[in-house]
C-alpha atoms as a PDB file:
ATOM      1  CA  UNK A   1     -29.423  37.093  15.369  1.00  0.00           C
ATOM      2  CA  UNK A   2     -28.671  38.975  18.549  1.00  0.00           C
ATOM      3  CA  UNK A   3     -27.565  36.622  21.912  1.00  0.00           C
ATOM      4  CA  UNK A   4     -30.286  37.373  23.898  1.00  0.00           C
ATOM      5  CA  UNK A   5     -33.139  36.508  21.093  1.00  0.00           C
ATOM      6  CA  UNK A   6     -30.780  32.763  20.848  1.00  0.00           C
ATOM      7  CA  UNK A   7     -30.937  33.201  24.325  1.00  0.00           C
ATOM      8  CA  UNK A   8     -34.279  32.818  24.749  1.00  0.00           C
ATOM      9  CA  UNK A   9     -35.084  30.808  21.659  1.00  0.00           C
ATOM     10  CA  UNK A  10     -32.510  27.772  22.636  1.00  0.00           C
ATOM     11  CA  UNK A  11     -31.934  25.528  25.314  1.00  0.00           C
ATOM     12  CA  UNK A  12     -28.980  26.811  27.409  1.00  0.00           C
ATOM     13  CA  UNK A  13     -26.433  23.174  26.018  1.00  0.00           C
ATOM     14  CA  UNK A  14     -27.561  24.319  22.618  1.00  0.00           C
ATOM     15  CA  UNK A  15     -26.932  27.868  23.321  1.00  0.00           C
ATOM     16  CA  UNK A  16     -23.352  27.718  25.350  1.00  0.00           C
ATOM     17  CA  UNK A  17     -22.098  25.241  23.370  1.00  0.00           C
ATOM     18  CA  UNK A  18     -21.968  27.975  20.418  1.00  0.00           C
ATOM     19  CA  UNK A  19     -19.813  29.870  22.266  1.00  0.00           C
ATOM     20  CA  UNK A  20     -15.582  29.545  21.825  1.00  0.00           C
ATOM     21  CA  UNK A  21     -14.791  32.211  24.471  1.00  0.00           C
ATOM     22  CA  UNK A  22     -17.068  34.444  26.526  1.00  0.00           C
ATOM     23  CA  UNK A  23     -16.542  38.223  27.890  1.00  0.00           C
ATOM     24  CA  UNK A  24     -17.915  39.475  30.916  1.00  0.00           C
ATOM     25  CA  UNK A  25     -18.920  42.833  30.837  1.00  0.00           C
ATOM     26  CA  UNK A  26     -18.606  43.751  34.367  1.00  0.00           C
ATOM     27  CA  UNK A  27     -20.862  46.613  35.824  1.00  0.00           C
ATOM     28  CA  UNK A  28     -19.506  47.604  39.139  1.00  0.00           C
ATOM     29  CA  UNK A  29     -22.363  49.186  40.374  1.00  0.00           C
ATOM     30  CA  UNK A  30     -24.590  45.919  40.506  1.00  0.00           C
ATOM     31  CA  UNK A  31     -25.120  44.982  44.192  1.00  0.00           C
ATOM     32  CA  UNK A  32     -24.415  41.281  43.296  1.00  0.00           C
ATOM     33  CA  UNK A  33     -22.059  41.197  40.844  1.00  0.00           C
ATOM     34  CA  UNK A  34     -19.390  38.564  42.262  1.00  0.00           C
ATOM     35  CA  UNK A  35     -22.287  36.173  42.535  1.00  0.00           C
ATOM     36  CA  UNK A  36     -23.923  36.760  39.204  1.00  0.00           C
ATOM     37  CA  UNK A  37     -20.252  36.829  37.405  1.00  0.00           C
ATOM     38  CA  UNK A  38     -19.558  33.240  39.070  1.00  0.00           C
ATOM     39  CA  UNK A  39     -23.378  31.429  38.013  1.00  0.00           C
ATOM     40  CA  UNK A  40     -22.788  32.706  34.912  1.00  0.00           C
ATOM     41  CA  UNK A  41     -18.858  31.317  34.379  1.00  0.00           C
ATOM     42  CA  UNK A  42     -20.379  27.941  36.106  1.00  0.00           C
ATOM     43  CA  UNK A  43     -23.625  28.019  34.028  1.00  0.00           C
ATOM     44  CA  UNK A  44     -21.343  28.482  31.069  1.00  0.00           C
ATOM     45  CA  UNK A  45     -19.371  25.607  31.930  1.00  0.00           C
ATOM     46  CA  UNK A  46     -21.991  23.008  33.412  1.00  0.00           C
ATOM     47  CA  UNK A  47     -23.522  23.207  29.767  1.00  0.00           C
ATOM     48  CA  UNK A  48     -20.651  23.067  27.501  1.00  0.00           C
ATOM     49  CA  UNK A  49     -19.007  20.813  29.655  1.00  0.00           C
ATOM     50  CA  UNK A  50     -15.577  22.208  30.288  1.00  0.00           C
ATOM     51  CA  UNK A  51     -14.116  25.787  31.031  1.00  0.00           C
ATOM     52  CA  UNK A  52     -13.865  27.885  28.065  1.00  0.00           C
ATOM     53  CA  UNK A  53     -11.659  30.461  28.159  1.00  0.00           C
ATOM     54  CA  UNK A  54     -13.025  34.182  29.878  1.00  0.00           C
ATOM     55  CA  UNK A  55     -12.089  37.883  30.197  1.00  0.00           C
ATOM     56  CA  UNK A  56     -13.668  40.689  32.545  1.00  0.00           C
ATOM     57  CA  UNK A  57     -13.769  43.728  31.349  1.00  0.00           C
ATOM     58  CA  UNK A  58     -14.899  47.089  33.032  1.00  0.00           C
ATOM     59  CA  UNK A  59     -15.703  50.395  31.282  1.00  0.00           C
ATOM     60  CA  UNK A  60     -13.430  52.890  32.870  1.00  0.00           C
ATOM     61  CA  UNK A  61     -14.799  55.819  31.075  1.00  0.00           C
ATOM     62  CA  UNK A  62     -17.407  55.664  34.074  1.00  0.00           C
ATOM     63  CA  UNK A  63     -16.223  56.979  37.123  1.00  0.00           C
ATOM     64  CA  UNK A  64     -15.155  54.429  39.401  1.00  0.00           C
ATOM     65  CA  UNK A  65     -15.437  55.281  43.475  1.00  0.00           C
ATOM     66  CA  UNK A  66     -12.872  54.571  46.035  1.00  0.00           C
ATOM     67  CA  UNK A  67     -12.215  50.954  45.935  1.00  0.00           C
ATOM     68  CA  UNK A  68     -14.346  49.566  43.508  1.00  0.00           C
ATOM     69  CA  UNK A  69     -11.381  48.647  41.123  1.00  0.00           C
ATOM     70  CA  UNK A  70      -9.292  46.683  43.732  1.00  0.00           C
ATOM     71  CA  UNK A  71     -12.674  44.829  44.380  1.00  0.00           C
ATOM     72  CA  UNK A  72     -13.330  44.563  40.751  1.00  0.00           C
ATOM     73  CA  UNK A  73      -9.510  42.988  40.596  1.00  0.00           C
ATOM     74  CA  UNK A  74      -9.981  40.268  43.816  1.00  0.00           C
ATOM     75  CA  UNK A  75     -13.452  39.230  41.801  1.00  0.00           C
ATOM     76  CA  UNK A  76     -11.276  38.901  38.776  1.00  0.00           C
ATOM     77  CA  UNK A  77      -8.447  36.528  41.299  1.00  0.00           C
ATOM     78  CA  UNK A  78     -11.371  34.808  42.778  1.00  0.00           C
ATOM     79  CA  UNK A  79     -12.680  33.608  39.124  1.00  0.00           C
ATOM     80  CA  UNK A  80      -9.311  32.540  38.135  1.00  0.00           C
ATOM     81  CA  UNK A  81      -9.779  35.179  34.869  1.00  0.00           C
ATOM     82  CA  UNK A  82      -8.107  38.165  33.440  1.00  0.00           C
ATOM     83  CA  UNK A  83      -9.707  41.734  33.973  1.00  0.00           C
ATOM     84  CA  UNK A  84      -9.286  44.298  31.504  1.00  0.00           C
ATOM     85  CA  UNK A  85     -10.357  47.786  32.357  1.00  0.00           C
ATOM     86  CA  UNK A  86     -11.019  49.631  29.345  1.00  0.00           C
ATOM     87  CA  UNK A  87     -12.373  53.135  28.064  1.00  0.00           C
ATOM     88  CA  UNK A  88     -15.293  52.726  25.238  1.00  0.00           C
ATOM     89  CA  UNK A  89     -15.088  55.885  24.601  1.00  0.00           C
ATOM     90  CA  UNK A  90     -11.517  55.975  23.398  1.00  0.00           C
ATOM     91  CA  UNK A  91     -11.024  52.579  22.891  1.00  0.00           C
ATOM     92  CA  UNK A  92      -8.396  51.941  25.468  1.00  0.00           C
ATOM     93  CA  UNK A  93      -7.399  48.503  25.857  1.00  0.00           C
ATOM     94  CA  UNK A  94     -10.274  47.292  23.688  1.00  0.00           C
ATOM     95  CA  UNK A  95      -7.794  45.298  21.358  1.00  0.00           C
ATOM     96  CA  UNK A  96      -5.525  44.241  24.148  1.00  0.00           C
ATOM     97  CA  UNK A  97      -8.779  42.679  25.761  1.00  0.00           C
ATOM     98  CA  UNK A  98     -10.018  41.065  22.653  1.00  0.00           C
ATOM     99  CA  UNK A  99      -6.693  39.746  21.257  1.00  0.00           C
ATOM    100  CA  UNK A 100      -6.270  38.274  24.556  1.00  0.00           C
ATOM    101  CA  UNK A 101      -9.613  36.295  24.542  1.00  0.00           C
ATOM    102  CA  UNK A 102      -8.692  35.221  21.187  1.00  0.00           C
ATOM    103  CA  UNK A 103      -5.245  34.171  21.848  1.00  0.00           C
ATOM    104  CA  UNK A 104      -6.490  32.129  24.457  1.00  0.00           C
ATOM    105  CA  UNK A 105      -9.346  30.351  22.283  1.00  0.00           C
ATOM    106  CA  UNK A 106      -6.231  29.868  19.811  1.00  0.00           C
ATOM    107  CA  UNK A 107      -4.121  27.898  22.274  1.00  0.00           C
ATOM    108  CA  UNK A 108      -6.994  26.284  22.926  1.00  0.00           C
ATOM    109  CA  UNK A 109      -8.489  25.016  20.059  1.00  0.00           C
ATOM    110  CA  UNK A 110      -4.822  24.289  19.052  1.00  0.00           C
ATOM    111  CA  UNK A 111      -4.078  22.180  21.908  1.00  0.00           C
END
């Protein structure tokens, strides 16, 4: 099934708790975006009960303005996660995003 139908079908402990990693798909044209990243990361780990390990990643094959990836990077620092700016249509950095989520779930599930 897709997320959002579980989404909306589950409770959110029964429906984080599924997760071994999550990716943020940052869209740095929403006005709140710093706020909504964080509830989400805390949601994510009020319900499973401990941090899980998280990437950002941005879609540079949309024009970014004047400063909106150094903001994109200090929301990145804030979180305490990696950012990954990538190009979907090329595929830039795609696998160097999702190889480092899944190192990361590796180390920890190894640990």
């Amino acid at each position: 099934p897709w997320v959002w139908e579980l989404y909306n079908a589950l409770e959110p402990k029964d429906y984080f708790r599924r997760f071994a990693g999550v990716i943020l798909c940052a869209d740095p044209t929403r006005e709140h975006l710093p706020s909504n990243l964080s509830n989400l990361i805390d949601s994510v780990n009020i319900h499973v009960g401990h941090p899980l390990p998280a990437i950002i990643i941005v879609d540079r094959s949309i024009k970014l303005v004047k400063g909106q990836t150094d903001a994109l990077r200090k929301i990145a620092e804030d979180l305490g996660l990696p950012i990954f700016f990538i190009r979907l249509n090329t595929g830039e950095n795609i696998e160097k995003a999702f190889k480092s989520l899944a190192d990361e779930i590796f180390l920890k599930e190894t640990s």
